[in-house]
C-alpha atoms as a PDB file:
ATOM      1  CA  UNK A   1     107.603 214.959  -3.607  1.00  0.00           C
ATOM      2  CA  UNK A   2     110.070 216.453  -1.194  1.00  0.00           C
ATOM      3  CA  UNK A   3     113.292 214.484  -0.497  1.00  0.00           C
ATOM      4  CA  UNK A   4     113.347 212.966   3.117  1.00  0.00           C
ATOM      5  CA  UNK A   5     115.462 215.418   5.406  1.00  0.00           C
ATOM      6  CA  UNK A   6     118.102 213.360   6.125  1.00  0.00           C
ATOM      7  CA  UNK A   7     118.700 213.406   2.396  1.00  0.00           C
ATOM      8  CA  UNK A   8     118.573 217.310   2.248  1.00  0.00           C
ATOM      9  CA  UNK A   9     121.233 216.960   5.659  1.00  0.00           C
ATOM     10  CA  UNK A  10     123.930 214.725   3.443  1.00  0.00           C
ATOM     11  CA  UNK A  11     123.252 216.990   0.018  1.00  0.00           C
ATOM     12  CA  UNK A  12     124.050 220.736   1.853  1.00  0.00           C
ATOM     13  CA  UNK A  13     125.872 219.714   5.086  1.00  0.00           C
ATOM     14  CA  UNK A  14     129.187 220.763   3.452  1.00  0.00           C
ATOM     15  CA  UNK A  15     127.950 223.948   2.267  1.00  0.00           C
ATOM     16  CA  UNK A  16     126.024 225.335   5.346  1.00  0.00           C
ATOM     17  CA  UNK A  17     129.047 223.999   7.322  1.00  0.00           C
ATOM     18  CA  UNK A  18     131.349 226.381   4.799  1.00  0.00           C
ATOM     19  CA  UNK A  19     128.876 229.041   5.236  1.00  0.00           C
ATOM     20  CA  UNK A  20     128.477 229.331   8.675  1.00  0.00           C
ATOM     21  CA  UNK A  21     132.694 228.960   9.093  1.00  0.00           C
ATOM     22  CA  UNK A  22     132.811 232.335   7.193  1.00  0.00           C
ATOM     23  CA  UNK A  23     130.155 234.513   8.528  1.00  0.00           C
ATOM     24  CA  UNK A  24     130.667 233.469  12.357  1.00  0.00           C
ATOM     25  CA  UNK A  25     134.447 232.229  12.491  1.00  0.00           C
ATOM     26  CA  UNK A  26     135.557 228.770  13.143  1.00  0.00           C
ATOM     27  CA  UNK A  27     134.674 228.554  16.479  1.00  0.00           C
ATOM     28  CA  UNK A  28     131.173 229.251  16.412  1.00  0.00           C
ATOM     29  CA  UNK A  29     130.747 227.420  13.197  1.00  0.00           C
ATOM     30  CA  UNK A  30     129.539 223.927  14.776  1.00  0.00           C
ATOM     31  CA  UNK A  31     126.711 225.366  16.605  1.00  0.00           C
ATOM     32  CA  UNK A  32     125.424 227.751  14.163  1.00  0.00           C
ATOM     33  CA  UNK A  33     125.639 225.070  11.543  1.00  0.00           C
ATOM     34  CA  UNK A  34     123.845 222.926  14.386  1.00  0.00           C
ATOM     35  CA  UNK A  35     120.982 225.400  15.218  1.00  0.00           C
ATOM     36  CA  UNK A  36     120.673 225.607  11.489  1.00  0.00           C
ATOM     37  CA  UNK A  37     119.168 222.237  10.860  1.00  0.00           C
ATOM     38  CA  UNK A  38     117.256 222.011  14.246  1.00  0.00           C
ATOM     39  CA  UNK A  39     115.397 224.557  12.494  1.00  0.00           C
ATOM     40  CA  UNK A  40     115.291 223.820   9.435  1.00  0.00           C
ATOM     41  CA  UNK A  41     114.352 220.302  10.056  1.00  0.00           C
ATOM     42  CA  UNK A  42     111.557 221.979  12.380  1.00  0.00           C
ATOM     43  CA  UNK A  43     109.873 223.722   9.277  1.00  0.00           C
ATOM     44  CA  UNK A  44     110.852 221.312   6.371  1.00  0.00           C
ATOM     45  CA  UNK A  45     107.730 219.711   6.466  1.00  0.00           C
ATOM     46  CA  UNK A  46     105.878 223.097   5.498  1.00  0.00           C
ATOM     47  CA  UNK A  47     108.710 223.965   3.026  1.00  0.00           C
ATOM     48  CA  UNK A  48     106.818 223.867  -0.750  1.00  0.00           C
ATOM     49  CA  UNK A  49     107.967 220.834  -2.666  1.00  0.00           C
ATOM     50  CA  UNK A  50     109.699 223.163  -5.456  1.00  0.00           C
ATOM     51  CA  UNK A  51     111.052 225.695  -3.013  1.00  0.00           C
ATOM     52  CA  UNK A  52     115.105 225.918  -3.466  1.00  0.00           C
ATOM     53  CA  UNK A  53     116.428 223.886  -0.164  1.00  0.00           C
ATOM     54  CA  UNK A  54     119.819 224.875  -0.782  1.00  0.00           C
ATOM     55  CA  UNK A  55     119.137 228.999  -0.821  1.00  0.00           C
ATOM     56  CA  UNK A  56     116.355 228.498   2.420  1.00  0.00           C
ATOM     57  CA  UNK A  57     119.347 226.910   4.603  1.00  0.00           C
ATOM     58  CA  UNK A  58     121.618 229.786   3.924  1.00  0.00           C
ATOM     59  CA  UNK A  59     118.504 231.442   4.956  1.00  0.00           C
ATOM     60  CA  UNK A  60     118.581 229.664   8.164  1.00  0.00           C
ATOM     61  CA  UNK A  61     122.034 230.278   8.428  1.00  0.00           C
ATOM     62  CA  UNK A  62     122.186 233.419   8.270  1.00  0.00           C
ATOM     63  CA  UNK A  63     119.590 234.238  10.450  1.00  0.00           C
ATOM     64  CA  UNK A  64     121.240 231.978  13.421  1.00  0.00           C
ATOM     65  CA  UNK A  65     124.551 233.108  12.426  1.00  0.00           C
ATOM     66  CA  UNK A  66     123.505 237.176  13.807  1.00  0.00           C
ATOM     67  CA  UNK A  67     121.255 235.490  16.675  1.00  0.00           C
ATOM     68  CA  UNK A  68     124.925 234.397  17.409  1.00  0.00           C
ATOM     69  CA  UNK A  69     126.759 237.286  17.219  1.00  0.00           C
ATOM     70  CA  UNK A  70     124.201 238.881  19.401  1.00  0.00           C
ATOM     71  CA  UNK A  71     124.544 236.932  21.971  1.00  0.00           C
ATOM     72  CA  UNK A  72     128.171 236.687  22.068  1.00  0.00           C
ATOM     73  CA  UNK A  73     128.058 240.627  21.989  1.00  0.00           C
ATOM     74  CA  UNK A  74     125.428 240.173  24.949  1.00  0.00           C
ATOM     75  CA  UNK A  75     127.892 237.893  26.824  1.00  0.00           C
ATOM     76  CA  UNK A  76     131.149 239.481  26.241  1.00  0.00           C
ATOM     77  CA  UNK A  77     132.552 240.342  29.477  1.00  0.00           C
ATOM     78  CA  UNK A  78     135.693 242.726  30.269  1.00  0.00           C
ATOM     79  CA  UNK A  79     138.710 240.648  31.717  1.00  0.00           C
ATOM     80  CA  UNK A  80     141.714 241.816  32.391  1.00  0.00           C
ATOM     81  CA  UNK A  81     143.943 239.234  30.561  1.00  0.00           C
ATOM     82  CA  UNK A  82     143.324 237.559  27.434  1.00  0.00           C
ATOM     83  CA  UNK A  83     142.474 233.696  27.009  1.00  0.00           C
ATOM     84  CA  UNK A  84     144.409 231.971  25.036  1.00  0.00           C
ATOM     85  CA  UNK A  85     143.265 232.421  21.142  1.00  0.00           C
ATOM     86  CA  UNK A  86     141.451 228.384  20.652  1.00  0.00           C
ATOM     87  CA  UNK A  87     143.083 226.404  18.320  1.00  0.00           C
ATOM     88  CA  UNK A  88     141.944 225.255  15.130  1.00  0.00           C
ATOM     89  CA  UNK A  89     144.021 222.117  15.053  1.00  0.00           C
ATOM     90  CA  UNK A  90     141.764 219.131  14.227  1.00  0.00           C
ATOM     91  CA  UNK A  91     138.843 220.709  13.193  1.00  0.00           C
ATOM     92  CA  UNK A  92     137.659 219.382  10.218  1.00  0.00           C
ATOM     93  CA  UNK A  93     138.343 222.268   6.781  1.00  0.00           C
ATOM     94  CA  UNK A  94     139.871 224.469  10.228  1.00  0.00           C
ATOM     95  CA  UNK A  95     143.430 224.060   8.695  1.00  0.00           C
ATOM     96  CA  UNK A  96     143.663 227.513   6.260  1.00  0.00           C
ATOM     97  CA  UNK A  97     143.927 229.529   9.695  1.00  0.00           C
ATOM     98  CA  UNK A  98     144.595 232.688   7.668  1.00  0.00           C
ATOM     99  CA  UNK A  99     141.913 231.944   5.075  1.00  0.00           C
ATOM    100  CA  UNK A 100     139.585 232.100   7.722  1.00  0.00           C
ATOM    101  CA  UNK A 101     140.500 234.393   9.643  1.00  0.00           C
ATOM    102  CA  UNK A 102     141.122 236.785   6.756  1.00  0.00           C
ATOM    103  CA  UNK A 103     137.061 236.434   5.675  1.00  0.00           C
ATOM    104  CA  UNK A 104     136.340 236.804   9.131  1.00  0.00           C
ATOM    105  CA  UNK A 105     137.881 240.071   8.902  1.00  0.00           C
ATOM    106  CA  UNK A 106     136.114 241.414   6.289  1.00  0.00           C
ATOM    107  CA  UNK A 107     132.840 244.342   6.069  1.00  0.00           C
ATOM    108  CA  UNK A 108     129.952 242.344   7.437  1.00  0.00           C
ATOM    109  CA  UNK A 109     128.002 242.698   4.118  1.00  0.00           C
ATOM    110  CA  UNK A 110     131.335 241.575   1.911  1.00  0.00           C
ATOM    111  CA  UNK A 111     131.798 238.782   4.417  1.00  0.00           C
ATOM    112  CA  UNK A 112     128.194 237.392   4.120  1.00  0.00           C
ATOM    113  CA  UNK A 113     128.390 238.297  -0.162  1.00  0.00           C
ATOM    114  CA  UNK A 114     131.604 235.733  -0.531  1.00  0.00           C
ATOM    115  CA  UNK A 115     129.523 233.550   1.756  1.00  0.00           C
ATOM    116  CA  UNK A 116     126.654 233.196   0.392  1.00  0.00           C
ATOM    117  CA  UNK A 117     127.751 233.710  -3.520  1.00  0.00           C
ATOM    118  CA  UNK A 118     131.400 232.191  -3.607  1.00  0.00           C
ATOM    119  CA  UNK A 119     130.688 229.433  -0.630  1.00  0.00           C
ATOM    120  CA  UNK A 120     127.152 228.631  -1.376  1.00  0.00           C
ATOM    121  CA  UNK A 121     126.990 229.518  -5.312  1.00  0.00           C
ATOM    122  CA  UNK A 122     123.757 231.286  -4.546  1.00  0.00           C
ATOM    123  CA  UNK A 123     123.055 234.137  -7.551  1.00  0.00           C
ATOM    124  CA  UNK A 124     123.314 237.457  -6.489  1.00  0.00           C
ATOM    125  CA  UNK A 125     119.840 237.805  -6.993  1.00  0.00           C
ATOM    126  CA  UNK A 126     119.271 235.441  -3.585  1.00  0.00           C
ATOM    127  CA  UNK A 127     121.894 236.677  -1.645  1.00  0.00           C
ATOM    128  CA  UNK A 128     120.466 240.237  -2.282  1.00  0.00           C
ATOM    129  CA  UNK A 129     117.357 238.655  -0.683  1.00  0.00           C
ATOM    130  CA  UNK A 130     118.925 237.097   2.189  1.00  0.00           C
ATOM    131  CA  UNK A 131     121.319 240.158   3.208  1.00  0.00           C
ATOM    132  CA  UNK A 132     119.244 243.215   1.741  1.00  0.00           C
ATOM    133  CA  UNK A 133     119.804 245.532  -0.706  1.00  0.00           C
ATOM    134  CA  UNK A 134     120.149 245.105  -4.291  1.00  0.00           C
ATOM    135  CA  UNK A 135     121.202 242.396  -6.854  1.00  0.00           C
ATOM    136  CA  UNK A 136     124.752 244.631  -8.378  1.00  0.00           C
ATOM    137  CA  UNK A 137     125.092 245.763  -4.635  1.00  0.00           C
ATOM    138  CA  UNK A 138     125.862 242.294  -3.725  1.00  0.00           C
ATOM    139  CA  UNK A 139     127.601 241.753  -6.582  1.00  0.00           C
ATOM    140  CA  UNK A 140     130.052 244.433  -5.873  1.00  0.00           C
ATOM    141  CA  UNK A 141     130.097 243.386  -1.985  1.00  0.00           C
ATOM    142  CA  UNK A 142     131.397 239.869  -2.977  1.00  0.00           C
ATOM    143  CA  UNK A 143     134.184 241.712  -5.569  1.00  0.00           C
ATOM    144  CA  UNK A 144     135.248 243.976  -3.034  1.00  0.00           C
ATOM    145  CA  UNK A 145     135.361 240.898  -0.282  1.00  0.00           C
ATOM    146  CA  UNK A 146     137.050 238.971  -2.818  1.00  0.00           C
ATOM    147  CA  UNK A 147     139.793 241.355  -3.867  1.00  0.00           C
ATOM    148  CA  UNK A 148     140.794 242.084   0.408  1.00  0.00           C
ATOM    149  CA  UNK A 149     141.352 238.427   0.679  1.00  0.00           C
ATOM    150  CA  UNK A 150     143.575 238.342  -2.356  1.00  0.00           C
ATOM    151  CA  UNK A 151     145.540 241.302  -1.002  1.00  0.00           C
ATOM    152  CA  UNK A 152     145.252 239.862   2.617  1.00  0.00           C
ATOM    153  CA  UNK A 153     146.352 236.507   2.012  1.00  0.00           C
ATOM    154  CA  UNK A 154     149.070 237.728  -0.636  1.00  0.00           C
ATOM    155  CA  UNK A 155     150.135 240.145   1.892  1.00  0.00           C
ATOM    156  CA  UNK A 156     154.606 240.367   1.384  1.00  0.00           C
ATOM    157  CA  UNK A 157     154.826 241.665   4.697  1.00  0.00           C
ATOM    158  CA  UNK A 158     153.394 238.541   6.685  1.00  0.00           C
ATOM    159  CA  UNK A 159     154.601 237.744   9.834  1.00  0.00           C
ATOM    160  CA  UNK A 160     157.374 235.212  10.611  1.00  0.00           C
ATOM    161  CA  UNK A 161     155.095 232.841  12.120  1.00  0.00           C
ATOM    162  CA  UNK A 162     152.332 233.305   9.024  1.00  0.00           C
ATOM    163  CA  UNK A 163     155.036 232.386   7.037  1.00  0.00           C
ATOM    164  CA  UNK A 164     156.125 229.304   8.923  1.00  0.00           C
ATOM    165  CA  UNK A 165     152.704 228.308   8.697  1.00  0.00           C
ATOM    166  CA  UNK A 166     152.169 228.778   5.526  1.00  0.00           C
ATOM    167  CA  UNK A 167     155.427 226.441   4.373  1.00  0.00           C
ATOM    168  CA  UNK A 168     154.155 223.776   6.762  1.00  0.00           C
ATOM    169  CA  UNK A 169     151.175 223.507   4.976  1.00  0.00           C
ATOM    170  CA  UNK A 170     153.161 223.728   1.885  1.00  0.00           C
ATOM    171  CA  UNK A 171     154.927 220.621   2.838  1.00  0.00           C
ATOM    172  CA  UNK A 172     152.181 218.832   3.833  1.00  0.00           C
ATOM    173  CA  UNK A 173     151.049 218.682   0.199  1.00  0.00           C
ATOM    174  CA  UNK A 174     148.606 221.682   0.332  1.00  0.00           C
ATOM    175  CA  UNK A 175     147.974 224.082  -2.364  1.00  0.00           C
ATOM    176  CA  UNK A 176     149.708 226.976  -1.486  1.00  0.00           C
ATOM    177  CA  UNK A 177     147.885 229.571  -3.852  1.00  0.00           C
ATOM    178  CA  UNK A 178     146.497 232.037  -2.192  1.00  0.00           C
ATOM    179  CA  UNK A 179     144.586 233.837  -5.044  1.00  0.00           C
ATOM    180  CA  UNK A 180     140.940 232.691  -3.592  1.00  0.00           C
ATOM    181  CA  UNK A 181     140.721 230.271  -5.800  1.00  0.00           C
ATOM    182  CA  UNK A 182     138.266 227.510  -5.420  1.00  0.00           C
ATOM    183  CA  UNK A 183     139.537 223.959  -3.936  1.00  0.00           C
ATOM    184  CA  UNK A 184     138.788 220.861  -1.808  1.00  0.00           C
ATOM    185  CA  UNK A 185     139.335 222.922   1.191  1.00  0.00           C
ATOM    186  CA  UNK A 186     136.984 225.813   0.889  1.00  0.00           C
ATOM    187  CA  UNK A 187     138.748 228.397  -0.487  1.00  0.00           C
ATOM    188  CA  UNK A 188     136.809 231.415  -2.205  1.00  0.00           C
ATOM    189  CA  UNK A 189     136.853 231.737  -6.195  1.00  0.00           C
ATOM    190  CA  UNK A 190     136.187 234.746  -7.785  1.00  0.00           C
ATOM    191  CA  UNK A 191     134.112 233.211 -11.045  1.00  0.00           C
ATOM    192  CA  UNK A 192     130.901 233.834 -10.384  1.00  0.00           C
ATOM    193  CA  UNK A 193     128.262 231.074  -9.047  1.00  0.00           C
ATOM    194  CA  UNK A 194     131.665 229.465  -7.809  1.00  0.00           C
ATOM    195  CA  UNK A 195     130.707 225.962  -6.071  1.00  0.00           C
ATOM    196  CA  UNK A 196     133.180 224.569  -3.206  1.00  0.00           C
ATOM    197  CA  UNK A 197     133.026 220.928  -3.487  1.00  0.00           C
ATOM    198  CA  UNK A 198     135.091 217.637  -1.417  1.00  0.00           C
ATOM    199  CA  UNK A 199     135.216 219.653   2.242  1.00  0.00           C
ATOM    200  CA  UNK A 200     134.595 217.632   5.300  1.00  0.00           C
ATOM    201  CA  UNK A 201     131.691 218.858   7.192  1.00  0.00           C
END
């Protein structure tokens, strides 16, 4: 007997919510994490009672999260001055600005491999479903993703205000390794099937 969907909501919200911060930035992440489980609580009820819920939302996930970029692509429109880059201040897991932004960054393919492998501990097996290809190519798309962020974020020649940042967040008690290894704030681990656990949705 399947779980009632609010249940399935509470289990995964975390881990769509990480998922669809690293494939569609920050900014976008609230609505494709919303769009997610509009439809996903659409077709739960024909789901099969031993299907695995947690690899069918990253499914879902990924499917809104290129509807997405689509349409932003659609939308974009030439200006002649830049907005003002939005702020991730208060968002809920939005405080590693460069963590983000760094997997944000990176190949499509190697971006949706950490997401989907390192984010949602899906076996490279499913994420070679979900994105294509084969089982050791997304295996070596999630190794290649993982070793950019480690030279990214371990970068010496950061800028001045990276650096301020990054001592800020030092003295606000944060870890300040930035090996992507796994803690409560979503970063990436390289160990495989690599579960992020304790982030706020």
């Amino acid at each position: 007997m399947k779980k009632p969907f609010e249940r399935v909501v509470e289990e995964h919200a975390d881990t769509v919510l990480r998922v669809c911060r690293a494939v569609v930035g920050v900014q976008d992440a609230d609505d494709a994490w919303s769009e997610t489980f509009l439809a996903a609580m659409r077709a739960y009820p024909d789901l099969p009672d031993d299907a695995n819920v947690e690899a069918w939302l990253v499914t879902i996930a990924h499917r809104k999260a290129i509807d997405l970029t689509r349409a932003g692509q659609r939308h974009a429109v030439p200006v002649a001055d830049l907005p003002e880059r939005p702020s991730t201040v208060g968002l809920p897991g939005g405080t590693d600005h460069d963590l983000w932004r760094a997997v944000r960054e990176l190949p499509g393919k190697q971006r949706q491999a950490v997401a989907y492998h390192h984010f949602a501990g899906l076996p490279y097996r499913e994420v070679a479903e979900i994105v294509g290809g084969t089982p050791e190519a997304a295996r070596r798309a999630a190794s290649d993703g993982i070793k950019a962020l480690r030279t990214t974020l371990s970068a010496p020649d950061r800028t001045a205000s990276e650096d301020a940042h990054a001592d800020a967040h030092a003295s606000a008690g944060s870890d300040a390794d930035t090996s992507a290894r796994t803690d409560a704030r979503g970063r990436p681990e390289p160990r495989q099937n690599a579960k992020l656990k304790g982030a706020t949705p």
